[in-house]
Every structure is written in C-alpha cells, then in structure tokens.
C-alpha atoms as a PDB file:
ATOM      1  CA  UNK A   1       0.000   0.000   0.000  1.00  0.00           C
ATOM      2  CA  UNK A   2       2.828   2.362   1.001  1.00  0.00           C
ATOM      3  CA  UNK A   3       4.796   2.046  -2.312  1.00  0.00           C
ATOM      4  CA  UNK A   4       1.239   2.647  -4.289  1.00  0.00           C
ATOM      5  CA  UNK A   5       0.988   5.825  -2.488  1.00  0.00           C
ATOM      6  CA  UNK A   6       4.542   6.946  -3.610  1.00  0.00           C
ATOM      7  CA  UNK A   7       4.115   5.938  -7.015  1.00  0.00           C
ATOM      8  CA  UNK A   8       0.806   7.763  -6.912  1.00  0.00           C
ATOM      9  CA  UNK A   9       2.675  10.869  -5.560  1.00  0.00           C
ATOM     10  CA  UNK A  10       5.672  10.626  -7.979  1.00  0.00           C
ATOM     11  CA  UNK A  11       2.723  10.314 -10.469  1.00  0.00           C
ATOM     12  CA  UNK A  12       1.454  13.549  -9.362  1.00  0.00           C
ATOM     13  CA  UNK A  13       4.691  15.724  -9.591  1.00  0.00           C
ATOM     14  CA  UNK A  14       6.579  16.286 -12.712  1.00  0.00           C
ATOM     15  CA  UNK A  15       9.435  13.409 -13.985  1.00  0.00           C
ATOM     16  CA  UNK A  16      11.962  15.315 -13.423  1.00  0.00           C
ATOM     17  CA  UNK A  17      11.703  16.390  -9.878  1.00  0.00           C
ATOM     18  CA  UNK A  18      10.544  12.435  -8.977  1.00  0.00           C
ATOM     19  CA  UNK A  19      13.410  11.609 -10.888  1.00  0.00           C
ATOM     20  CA  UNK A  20      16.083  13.523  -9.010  1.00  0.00           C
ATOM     21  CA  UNK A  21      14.048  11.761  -5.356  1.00  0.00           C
ATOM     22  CA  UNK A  22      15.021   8.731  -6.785  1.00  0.00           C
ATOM     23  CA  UNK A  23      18.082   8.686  -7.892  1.00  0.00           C
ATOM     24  CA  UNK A  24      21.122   7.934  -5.666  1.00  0.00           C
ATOM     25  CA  UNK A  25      24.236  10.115  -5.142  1.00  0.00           C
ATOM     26  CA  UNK A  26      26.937   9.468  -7.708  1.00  0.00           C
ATOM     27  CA  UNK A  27      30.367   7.372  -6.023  1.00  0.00           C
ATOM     28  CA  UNK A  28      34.076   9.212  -5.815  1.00  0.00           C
ATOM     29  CA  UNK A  29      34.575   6.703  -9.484  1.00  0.00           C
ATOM     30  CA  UNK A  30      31.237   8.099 -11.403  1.00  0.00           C
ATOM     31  CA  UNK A  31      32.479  11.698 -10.636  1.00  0.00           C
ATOM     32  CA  UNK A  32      36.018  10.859 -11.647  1.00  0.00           C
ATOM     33  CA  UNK A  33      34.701   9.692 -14.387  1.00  0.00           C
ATOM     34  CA  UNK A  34      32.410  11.905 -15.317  1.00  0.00           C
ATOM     35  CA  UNK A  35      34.961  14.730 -15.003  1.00  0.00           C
ATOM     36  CA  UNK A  36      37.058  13.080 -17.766  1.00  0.00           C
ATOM     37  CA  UNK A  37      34.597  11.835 -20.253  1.00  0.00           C
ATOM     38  CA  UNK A  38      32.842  14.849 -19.976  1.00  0.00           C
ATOM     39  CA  UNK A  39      35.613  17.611 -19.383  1.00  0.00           C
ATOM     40  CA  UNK A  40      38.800  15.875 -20.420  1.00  0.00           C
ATOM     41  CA  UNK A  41      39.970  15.819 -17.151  1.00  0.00           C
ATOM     42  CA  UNK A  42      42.683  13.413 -15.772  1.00  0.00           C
ATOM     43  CA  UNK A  43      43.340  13.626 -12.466  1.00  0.00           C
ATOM     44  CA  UNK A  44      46.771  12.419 -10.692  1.00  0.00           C
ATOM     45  CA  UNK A  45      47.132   9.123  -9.338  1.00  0.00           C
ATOM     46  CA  UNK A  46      47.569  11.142  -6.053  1.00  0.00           C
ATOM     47  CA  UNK A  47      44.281  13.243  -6.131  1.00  0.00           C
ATOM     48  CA  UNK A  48      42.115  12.683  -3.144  1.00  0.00           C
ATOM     49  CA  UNK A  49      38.513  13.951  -4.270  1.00  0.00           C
ATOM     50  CA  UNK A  50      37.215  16.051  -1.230  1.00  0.00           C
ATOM     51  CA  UNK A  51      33.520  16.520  -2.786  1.00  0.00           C
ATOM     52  CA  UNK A  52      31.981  16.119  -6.107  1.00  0.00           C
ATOM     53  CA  UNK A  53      28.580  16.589  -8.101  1.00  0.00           C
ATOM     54  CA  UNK A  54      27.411  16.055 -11.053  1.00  0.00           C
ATOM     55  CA  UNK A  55      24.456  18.318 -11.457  1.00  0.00           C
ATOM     56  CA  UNK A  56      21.654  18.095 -14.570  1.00  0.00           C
ATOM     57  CA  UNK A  57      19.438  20.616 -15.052  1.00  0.00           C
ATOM     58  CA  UNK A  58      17.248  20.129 -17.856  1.00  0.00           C
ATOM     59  CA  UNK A  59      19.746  19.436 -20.735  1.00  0.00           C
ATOM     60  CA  UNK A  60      22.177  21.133 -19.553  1.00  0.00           C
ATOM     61  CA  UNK A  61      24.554  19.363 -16.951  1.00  0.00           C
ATOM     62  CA  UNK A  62      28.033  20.808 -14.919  1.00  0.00           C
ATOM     63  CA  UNK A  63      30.425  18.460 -12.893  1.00  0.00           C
ATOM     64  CA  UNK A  64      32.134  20.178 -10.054  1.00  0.00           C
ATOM     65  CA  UNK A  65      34.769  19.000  -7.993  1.00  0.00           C
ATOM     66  CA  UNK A  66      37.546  19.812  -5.629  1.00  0.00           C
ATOM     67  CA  UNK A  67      40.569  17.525  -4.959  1.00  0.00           C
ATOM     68  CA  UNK A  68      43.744  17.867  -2.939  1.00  0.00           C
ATOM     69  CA  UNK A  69      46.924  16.781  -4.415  1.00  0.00           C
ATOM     70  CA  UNK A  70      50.535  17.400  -4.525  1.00  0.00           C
ATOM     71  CA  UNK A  71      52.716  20.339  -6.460  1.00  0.00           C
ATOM     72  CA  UNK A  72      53.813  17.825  -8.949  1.00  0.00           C
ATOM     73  CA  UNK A  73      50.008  16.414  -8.924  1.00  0.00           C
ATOM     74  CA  UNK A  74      48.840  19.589  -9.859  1.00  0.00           C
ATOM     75  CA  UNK A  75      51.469  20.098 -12.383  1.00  0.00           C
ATOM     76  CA  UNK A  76      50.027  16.487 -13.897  1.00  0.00           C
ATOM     77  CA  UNK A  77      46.610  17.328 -13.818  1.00  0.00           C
ATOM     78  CA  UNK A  78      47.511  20.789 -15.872  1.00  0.00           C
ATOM     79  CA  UNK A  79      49.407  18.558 -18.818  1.00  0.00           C
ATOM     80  CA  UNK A  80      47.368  15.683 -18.925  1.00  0.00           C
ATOM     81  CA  UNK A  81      44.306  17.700 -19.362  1.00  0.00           C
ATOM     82  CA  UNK A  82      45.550  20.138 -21.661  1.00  0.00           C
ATOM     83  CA  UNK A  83      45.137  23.091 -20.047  1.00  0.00           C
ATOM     84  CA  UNK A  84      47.065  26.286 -20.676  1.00  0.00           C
ATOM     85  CA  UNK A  85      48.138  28.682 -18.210  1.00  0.00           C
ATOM     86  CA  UNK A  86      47.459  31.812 -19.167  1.00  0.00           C
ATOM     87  CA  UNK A  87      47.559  34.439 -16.407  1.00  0.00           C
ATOM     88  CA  UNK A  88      46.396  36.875 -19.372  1.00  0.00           C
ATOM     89  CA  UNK A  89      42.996  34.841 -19.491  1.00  0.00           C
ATOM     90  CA  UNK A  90      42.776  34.302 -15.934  1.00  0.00           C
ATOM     91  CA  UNK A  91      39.633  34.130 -14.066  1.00  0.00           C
ATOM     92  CA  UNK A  92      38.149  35.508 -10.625  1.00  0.00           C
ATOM     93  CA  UNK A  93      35.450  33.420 -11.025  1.00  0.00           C
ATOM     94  CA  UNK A  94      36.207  31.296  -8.144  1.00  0.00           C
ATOM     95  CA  UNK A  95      37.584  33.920  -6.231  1.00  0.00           C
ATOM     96  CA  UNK A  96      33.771  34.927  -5.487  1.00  0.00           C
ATOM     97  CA  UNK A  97      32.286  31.662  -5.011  1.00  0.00           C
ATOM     98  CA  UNK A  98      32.358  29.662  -2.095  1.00  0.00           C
ATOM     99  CA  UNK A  99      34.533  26.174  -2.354  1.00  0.00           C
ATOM    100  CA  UNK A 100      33.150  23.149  -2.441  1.00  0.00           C
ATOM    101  CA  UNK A 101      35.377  21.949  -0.638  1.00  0.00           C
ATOM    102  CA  UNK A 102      38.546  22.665   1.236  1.00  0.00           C
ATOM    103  CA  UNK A 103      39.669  25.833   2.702  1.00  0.00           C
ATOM    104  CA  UNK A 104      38.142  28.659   1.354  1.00  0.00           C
ATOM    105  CA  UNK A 105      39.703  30.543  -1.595  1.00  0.00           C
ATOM    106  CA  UNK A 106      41.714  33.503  -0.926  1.00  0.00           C
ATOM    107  CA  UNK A 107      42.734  35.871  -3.720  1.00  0.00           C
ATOM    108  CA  UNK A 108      46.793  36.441  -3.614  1.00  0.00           C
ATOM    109  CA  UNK A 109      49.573  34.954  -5.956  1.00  0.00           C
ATOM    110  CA  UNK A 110      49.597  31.712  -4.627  1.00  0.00           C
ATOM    111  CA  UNK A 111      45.956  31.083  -6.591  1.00  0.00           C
ATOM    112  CA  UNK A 112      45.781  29.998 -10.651  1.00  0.00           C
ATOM    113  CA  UNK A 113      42.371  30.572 -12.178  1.00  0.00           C
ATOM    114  CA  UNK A 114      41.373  30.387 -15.274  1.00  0.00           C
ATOM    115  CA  UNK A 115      38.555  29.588 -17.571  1.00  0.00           C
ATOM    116  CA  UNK A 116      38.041  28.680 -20.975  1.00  0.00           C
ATOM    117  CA  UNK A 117      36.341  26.358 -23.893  1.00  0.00           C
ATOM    118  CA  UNK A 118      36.888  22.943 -24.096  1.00  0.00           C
ATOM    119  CA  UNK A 119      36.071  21.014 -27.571  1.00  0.00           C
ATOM    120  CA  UNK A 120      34.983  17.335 -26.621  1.00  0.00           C
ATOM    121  CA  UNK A 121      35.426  14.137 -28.601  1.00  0.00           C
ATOM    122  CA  UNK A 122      32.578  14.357 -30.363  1.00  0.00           C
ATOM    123  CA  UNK A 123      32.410  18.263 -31.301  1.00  0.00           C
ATOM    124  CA  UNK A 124      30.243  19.272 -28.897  1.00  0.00           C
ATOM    125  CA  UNK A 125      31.737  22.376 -26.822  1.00  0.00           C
ATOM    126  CA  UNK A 126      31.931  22.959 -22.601  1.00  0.00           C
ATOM    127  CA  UNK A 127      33.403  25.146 -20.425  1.00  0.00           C
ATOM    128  CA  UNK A 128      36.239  24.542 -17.899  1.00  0.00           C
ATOM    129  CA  UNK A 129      36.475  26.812 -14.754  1.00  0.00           C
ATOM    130  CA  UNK A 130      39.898  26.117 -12.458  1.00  0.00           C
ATOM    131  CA  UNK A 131      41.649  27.652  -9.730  1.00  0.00           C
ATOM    132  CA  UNK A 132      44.255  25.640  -8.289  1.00  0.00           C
ATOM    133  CA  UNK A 133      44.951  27.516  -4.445  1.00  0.00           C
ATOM    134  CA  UNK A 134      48.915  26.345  -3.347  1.00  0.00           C
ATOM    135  CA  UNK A 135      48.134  28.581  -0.364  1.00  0.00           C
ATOM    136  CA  UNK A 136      48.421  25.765   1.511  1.00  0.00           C
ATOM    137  CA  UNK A 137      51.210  24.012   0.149  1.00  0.00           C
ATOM    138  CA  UNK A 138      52.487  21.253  -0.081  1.00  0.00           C
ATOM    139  CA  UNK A 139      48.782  20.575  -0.128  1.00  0.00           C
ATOM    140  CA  UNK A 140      47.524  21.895  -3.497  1.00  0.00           C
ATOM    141  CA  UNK A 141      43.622  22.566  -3.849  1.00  0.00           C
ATOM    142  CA  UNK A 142      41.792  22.526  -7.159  1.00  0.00           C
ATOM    143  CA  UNK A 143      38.628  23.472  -7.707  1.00  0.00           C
ATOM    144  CA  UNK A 144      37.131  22.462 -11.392  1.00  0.00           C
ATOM    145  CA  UNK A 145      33.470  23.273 -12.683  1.00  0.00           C
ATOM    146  CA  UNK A 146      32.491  22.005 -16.008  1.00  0.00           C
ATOM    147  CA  UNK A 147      29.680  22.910 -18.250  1.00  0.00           C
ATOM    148  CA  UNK A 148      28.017  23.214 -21.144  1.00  0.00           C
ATOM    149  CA  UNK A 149      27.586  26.154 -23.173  1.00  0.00           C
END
C-alpha cells in the first residue's frame, strides 16, 4: 500500500523532480569519471577527491569538484588535461564563489584561475572553470566546474 501511495505521488509531480528523489548520489569513481569523459579531465594518481557533483538541469549538466593533491600532482593534472596557463585569461570566477570543498579561496599569488572552452570528442563544446589555491602548500587545492555552453 505504502509504495502505491509513492508511485501515486511521484505520479502527481513532474518526472523530473521524482526523478532527481530517486536517484542515488553518484560514487568518488562516477564523478572521476564523469569529469574526464565529460571535461577531459585526468586527475593524478595522487588526487584525493574532497567533494563532487554532477548536477543536470534540464539538458544542460556541470560536474564540479575539488581535490587535494601534490605540487607535482597539480602540475600532472595541468598537462594531462591540456590546459594552458594563461595568467592573461585568468579568471576571478572562483575567487567569489564559495569552495566546495577545502579551505576557502583567498585571492593572492599563490591562486591559478582560469577559464576557458573545451572542444569534446565528439564536437560538442563545454566550459572549464579552475583555480588551483597552493596557499596551503604542499597541499595543493583545485577546484574544477564544467559545463556546457
């Protein structure tokens, strides 16, 4: 009787939003995942993922996370995933925003932000937002949003 009375309820409210009740929080290895397949992102063998989410919002969908590596894991993370660094294009997004995870980010020299397009495998365009904070060092903190444009 009880799980009539859900379905009856989920019935009532739209798909999406009965949807999102239902499904369950994406694992450490989805968002890794995710981040790569769907930002080109390859993170160190070192990374420790502090808090991820991969959030869909109609078609549109973003994958944040923030990890803590290493100076030389952060150096990895910028090659592997070809990023450039730019200071020229550099971005205070982050700067703004609360972390989502980690200590909070501090403008000053020690912080590397950028942002810029990324083409995907199969043409389709995002956007990658960074700041890597060595504030802390020899902790490095990264902070990543992806999304689509």
């Amino acid at each position: 009787m009880r799980a009539t009375m859900v379905s009856l309820i989920c019935a009532a409210v739209t798909a999406s939003g009965c949807a999102a009740a239902e499904r369950p929080e994406p694992t450490s290895a989805e968002i890794v995942a995710a981040a790569r397949e769907f930002g080109g992102i390859v993170l160190p063998a070192d990374a420790e993922l502090l808090k991820g989410r991969i959030e869909q919002g109609g078609p549109d969908t973003a994958v944040r996370l923030a990890i803590k590596t290493t100076p030389a894991g952060a150096e990895q993370l910028v090659t592997a995933s070809g990023l450039e660094l730019n200071r020229d294009q550099a971005s205070d997004h982050y700067l703004d925003a609360d972390s989502l995870a980690g200590p909070p980010i501090v403008d000053g020299p020690w912080v590397q932000a950028w942002q810029g397009p990324y083409r995907r495998t199969d043409g389709s365009k995002i956007y990658r937002n960074i700041a890597i904070d060595s504030k802390h060092s020899p902790a490095i903190y990264v902070h990543l949003t992806l999304f689509e444009i």
